[in-house]
N, C-alpha and C. Protein backbone atom coordinates (compact mmCIF):
# COMPACT_ATOMS: atom_id res chain seq x y z
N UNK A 1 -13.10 2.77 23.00
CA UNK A 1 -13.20 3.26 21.63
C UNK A 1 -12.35 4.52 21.47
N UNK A 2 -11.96 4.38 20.42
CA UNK A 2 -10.47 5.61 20.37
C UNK A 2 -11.47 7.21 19.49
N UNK A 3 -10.88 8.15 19.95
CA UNK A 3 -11.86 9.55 19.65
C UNK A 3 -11.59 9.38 18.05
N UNK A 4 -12.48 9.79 17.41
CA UNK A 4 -11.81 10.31 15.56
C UNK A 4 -11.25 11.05 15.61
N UNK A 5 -10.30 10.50 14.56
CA UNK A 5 -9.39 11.35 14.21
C UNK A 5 -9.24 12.65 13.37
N UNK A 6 -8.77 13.44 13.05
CA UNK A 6 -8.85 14.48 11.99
C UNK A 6 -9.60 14.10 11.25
N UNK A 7 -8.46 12.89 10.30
CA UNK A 7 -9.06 12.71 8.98
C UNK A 7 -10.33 11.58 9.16
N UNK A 8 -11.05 11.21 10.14
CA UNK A 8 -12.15 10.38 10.65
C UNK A 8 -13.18 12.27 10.36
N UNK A 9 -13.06 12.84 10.93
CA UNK A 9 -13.43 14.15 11.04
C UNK A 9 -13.68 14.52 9.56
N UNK A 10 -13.20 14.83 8.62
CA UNK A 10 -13.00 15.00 7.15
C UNK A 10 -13.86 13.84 6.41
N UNK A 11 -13.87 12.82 6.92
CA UNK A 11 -14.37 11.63 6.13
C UNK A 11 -15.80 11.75 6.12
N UNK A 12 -16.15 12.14 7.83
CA UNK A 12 -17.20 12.01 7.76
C UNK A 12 -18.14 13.97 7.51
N UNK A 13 -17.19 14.63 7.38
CA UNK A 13 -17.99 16.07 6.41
C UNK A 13 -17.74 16.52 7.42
N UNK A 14 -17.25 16.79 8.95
CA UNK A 14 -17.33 17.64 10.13
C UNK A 14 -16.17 18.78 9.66
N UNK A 15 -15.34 18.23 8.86
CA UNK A 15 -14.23 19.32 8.46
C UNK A 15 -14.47 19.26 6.60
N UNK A 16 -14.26 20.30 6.43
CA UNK A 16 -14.08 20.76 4.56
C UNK A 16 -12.55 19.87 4.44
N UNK A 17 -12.54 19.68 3.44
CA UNK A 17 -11.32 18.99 2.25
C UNK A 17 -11.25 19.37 1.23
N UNK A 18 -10.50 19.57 0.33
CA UNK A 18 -10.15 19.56 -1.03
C UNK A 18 -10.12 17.92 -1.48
N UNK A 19 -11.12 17.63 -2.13
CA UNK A 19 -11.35 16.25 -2.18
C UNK A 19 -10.59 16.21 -3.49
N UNK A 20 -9.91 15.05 -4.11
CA UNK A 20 -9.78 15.17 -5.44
C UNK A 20 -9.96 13.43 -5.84
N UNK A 21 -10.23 12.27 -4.77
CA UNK A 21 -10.73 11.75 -5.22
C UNK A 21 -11.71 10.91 -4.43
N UNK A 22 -13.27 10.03 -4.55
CA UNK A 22 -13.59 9.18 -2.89
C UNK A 22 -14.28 7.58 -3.51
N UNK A 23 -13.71 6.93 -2.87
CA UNK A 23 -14.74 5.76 -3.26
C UNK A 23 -15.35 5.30 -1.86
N UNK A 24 -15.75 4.04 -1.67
CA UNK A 24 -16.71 3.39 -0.49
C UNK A 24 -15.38 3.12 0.29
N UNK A 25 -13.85 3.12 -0.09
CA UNK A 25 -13.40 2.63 1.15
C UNK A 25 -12.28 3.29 1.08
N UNK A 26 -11.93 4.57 0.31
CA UNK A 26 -10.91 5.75 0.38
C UNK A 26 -11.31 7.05 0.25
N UNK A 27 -10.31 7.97 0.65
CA UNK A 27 -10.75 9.08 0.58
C UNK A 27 -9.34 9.83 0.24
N UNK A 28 -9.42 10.43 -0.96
CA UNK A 28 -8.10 11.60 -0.98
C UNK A 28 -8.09 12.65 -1.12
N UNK A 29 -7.13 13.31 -0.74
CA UNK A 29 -7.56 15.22 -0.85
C UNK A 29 -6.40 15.61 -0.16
N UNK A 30 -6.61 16.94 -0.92
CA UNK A 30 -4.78 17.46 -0.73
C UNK A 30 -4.63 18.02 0.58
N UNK A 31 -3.35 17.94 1.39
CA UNK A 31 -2.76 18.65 2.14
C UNK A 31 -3.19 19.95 2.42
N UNK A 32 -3.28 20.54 3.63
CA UNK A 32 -3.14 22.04 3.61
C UNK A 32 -1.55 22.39 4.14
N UNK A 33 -0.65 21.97 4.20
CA UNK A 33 1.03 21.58 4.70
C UNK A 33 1.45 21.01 3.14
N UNK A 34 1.16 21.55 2.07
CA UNK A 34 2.14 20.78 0.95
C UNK A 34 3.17 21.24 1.18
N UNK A 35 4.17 19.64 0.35
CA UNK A 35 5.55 20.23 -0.17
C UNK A 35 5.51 20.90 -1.44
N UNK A 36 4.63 20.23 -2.20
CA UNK A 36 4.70 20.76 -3.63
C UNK A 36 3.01 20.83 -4.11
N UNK A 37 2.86 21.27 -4.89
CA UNK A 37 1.46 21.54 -5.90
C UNK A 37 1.09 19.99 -5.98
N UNK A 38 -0.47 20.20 -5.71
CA UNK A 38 -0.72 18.56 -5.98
C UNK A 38 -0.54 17.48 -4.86
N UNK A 39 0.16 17.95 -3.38
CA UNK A 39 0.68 16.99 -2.39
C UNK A 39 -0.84 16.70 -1.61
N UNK A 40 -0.75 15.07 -1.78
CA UNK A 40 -2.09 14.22 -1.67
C UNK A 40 -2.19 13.38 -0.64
N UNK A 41 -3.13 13.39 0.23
CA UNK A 41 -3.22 12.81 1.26
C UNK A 41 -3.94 11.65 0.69
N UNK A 42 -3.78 10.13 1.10
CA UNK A 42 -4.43 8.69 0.66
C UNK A 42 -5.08 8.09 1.61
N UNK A 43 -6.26 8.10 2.09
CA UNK A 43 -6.38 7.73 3.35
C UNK A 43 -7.53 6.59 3.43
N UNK A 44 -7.81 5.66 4.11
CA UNK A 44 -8.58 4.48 4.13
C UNK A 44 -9.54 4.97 4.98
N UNK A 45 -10.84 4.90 4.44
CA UNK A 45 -12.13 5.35 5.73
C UNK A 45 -12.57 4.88 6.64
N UNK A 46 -11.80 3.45 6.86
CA UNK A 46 -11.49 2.93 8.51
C UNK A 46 -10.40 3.35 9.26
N UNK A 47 -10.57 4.20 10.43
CA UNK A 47 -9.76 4.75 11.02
C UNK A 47 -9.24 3.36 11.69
N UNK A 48 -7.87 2.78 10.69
CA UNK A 48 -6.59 2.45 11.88
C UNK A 48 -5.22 3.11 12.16
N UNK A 49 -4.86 2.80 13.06
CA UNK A 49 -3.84 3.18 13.39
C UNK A 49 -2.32 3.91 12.74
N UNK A 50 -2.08 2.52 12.20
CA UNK A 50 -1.07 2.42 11.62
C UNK A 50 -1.19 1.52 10.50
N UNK A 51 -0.77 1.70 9.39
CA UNK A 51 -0.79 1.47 7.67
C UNK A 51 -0.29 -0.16 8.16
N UNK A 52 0.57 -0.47 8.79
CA UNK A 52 0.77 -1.65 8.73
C UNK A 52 -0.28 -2.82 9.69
N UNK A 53 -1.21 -1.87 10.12
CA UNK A 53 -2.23 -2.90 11.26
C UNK A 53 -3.80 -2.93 10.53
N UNK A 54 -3.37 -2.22 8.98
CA UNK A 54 -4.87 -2.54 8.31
C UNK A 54 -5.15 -4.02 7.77
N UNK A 55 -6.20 -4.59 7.61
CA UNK A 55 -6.47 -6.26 6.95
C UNK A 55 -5.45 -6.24 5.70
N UNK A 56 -5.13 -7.28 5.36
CA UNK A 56 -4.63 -7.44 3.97
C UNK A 56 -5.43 -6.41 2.66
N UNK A 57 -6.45 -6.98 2.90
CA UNK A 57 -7.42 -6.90 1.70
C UNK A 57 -7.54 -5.30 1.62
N UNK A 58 -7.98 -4.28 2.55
CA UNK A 58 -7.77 -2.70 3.29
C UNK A 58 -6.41 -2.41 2.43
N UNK A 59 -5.38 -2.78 3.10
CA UNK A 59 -3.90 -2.85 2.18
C UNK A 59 -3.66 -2.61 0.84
N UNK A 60 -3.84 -3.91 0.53
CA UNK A 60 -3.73 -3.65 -0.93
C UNK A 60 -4.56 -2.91 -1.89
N UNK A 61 -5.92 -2.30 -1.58
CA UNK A 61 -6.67 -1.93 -2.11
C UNK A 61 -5.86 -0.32 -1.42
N UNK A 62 -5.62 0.09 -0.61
CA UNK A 62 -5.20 1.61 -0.25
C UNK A 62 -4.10 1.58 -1.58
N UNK A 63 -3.11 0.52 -1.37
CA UNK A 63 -2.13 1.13 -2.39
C UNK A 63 -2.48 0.96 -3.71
N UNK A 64 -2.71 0.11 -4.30
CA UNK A 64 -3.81 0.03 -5.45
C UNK A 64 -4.13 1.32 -5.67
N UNK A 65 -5.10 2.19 -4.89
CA UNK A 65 -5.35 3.14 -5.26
C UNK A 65 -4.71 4.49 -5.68
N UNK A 66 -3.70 4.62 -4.55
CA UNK A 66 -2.37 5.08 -4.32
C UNK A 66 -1.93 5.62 -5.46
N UNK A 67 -1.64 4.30 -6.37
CA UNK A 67 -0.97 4.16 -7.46
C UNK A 67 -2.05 4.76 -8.69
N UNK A 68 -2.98 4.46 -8.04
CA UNK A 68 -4.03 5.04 -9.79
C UNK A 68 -4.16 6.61 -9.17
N UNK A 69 -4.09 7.20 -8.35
CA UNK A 69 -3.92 8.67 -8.07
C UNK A 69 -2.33 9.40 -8.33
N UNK A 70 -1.44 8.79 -8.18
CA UNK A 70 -0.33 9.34 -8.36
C UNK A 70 0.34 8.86 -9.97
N UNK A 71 -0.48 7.83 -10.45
CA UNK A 71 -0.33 7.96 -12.54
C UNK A 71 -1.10 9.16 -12.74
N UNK A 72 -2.52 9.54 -12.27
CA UNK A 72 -2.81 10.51 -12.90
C UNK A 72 -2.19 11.83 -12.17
N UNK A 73 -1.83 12.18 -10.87
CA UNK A 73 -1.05 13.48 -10.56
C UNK A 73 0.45 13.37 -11.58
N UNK A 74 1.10 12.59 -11.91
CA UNK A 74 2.25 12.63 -12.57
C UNK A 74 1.66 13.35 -13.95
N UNK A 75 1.06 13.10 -14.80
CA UNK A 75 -0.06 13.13 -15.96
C UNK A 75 -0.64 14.74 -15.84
N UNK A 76 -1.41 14.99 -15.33
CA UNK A 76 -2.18 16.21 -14.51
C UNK A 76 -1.20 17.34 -14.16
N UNK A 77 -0.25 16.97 -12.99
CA UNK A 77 0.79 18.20 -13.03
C UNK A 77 1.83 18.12 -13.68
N UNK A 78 2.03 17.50 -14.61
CA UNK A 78 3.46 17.39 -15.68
C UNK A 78 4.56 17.61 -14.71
N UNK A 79 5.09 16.55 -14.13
CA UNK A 79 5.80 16.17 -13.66
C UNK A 79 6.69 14.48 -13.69
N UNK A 80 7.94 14.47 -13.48
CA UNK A 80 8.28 13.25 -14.08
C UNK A 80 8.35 12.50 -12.59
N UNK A 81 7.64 12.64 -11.64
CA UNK A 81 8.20 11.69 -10.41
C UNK A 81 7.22 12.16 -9.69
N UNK A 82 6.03 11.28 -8.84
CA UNK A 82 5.40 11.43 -7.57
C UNK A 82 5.97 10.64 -6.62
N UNK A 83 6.92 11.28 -5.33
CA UNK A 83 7.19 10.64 -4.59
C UNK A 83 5.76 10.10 -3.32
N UNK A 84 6.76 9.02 -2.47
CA UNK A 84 5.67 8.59 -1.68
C UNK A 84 6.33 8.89 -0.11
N UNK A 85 5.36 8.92 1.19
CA UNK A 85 5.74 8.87 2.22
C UNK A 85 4.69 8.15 2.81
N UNK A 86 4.95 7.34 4.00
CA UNK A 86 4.57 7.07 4.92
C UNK A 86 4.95 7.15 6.19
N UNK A 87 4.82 8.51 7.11
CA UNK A 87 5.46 8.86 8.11
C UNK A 87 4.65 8.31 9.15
N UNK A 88 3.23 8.06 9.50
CA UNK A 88 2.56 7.85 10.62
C UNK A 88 2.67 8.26 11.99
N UNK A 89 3.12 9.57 12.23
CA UNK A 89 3.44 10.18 13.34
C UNK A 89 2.60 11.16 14.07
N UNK A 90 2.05 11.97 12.79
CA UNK A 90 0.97 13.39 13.16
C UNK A 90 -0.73 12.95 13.51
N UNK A 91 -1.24 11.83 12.71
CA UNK A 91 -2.23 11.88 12.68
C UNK A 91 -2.29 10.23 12.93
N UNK A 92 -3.09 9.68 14.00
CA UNK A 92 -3.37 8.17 14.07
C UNK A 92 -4.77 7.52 13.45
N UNK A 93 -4.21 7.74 12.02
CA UNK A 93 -4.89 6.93 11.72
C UNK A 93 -3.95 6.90 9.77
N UNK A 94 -4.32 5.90 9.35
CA UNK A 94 -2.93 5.14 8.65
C UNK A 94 -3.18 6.61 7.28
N UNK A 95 -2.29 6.37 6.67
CA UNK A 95 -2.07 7.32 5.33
C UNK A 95 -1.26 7.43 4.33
N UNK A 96 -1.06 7.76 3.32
CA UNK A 96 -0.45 7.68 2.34
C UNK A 96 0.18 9.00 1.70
N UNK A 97 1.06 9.96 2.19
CA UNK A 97 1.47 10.94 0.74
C UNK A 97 1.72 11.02 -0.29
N UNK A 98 1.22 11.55 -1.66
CA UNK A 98 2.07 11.65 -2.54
C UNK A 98 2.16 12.79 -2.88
N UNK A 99 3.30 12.96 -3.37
CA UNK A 99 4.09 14.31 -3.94
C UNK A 99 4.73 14.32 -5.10
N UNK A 100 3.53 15.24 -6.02
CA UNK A 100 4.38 15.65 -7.49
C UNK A 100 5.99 16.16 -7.22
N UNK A 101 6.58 15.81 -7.95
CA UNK A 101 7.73 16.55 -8.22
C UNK A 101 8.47 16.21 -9.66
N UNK A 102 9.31 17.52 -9.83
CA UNK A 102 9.70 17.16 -11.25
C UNK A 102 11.34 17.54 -10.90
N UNK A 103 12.06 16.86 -11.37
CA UNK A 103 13.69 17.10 -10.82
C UNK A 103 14.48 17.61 -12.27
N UNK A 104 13.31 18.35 -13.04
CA UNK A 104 13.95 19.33 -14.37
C UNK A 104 13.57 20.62 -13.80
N UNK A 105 12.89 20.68 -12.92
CA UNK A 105 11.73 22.12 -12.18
C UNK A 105 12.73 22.47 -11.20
N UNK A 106 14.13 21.82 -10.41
CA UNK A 106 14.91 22.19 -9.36
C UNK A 106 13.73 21.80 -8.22
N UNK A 107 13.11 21.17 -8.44
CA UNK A 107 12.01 20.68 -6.88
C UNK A 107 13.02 19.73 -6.38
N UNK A 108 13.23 19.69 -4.97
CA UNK A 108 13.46 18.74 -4.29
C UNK A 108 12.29 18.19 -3.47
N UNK A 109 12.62 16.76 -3.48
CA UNK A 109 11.98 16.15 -2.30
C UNK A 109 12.04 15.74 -0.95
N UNK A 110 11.81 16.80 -0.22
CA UNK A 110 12.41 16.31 1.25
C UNK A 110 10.93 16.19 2.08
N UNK A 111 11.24 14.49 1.91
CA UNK A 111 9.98 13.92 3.19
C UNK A 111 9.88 14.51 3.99
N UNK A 112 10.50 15.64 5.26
CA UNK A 112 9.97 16.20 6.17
C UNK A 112 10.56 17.65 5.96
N UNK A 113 9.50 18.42 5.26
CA UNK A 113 10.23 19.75 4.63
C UNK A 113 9.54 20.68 6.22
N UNK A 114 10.62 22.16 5.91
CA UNK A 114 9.55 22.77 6.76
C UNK A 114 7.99 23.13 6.99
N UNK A 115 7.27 22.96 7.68
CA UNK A 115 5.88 22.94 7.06
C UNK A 115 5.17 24.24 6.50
N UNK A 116 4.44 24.66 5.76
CA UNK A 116 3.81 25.77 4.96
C UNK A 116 2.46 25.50 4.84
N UNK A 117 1.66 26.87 4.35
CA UNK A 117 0.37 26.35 4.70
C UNK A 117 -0.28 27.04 3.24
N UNK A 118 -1.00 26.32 2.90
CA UNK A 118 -1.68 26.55 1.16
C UNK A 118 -2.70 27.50 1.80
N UNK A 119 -2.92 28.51 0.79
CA UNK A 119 -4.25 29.37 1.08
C UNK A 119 -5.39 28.44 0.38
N UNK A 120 -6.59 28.41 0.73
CA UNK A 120 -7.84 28.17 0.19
C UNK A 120 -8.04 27.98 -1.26
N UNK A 121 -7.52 29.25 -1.81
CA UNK A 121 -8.10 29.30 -3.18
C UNK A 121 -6.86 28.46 -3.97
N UNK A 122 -6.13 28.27 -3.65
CA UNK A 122 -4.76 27.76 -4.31
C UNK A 122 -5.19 26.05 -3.98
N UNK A 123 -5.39 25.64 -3.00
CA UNK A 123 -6.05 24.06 -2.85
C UNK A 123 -7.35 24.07 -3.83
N UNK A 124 -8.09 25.11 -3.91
CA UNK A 124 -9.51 24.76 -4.46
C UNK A 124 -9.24 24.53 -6.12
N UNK A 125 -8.24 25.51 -6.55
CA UNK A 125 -7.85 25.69 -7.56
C UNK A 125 -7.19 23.73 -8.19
N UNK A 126 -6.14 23.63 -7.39
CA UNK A 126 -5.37 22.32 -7.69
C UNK A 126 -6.29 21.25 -7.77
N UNK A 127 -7.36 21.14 -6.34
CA UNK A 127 -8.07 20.01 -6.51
C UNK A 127 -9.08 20.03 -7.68
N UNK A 128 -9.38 21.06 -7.98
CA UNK A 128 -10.34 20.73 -9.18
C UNK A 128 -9.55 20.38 -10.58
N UNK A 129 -8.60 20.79 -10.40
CA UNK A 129 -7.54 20.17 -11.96
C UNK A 129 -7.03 18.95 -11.64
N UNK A 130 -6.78 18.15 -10.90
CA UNK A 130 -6.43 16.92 -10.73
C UNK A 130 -7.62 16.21 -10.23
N UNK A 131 -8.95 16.54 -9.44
CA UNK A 131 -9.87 15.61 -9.24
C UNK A 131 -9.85 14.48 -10.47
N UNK A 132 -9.83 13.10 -9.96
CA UNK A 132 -10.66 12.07 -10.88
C UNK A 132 -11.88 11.99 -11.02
């Protein structure tokens, strides 16, 4: 049996999150490493591996969701573009980024920016304006 992971850790309350959204088989909540305001972690509350070794059904319902979190972050932080990543490298167990960005704001999007770290009140702040 493989140890939990971080976000196994988070899912199940052993670590705090900035939750902004949860149902019975996802869990999202922002980054403490954003690129930008609003950068959202998508994560499935069965710890697998890798995004491509979840069931079909797991699948399509992660991105499904994906997509109804990043219409409303586009909406929420007035921005014209939430990009997506799927890097699967830091944390083993599968995930989803999205990242507001607006390319009238001079934001760029670089999938592997240097990393930075959000203070507390600045996550507590974001997740409660974008929670669903």
């Amino acid at each position: 049996m493989q140890e939990p992971s971080i976000f196994t850790r988070i899912i199940n309350g052993e670590i705090p999150c900035h939750k902004v959204y949860e149902d019975e088989r996802v869990l999202a909540f922002l980054t403490i490493n954003p690129v930008a305001d609003g950068h959202t972690l998508v994560v499935p509350k069965k710890q697998i591996d890798q995004l491509w070794d979840l069931e079909a059904d797991d699948y399509e319902y992660l991105w499904k969701t994906a997509q109804k979190i990043a219409l409303h972050l586009r909406t929420v932080m007035g921005v014209d573009r939430v990009g997506v990543v799927v890097k699967g490298f830091e944390v083993p167990h599968a995930h989803i980024h999205l990242v507001p960005v607006s390319r009238h704001r001079g934001v760029n999007f670089d999938p592997d920016p240097p990393p930075t770290t959000a203070d507390n009140d600045t996550l507590a702040a974001i997740a409660e304006r974008i929670r669903l």
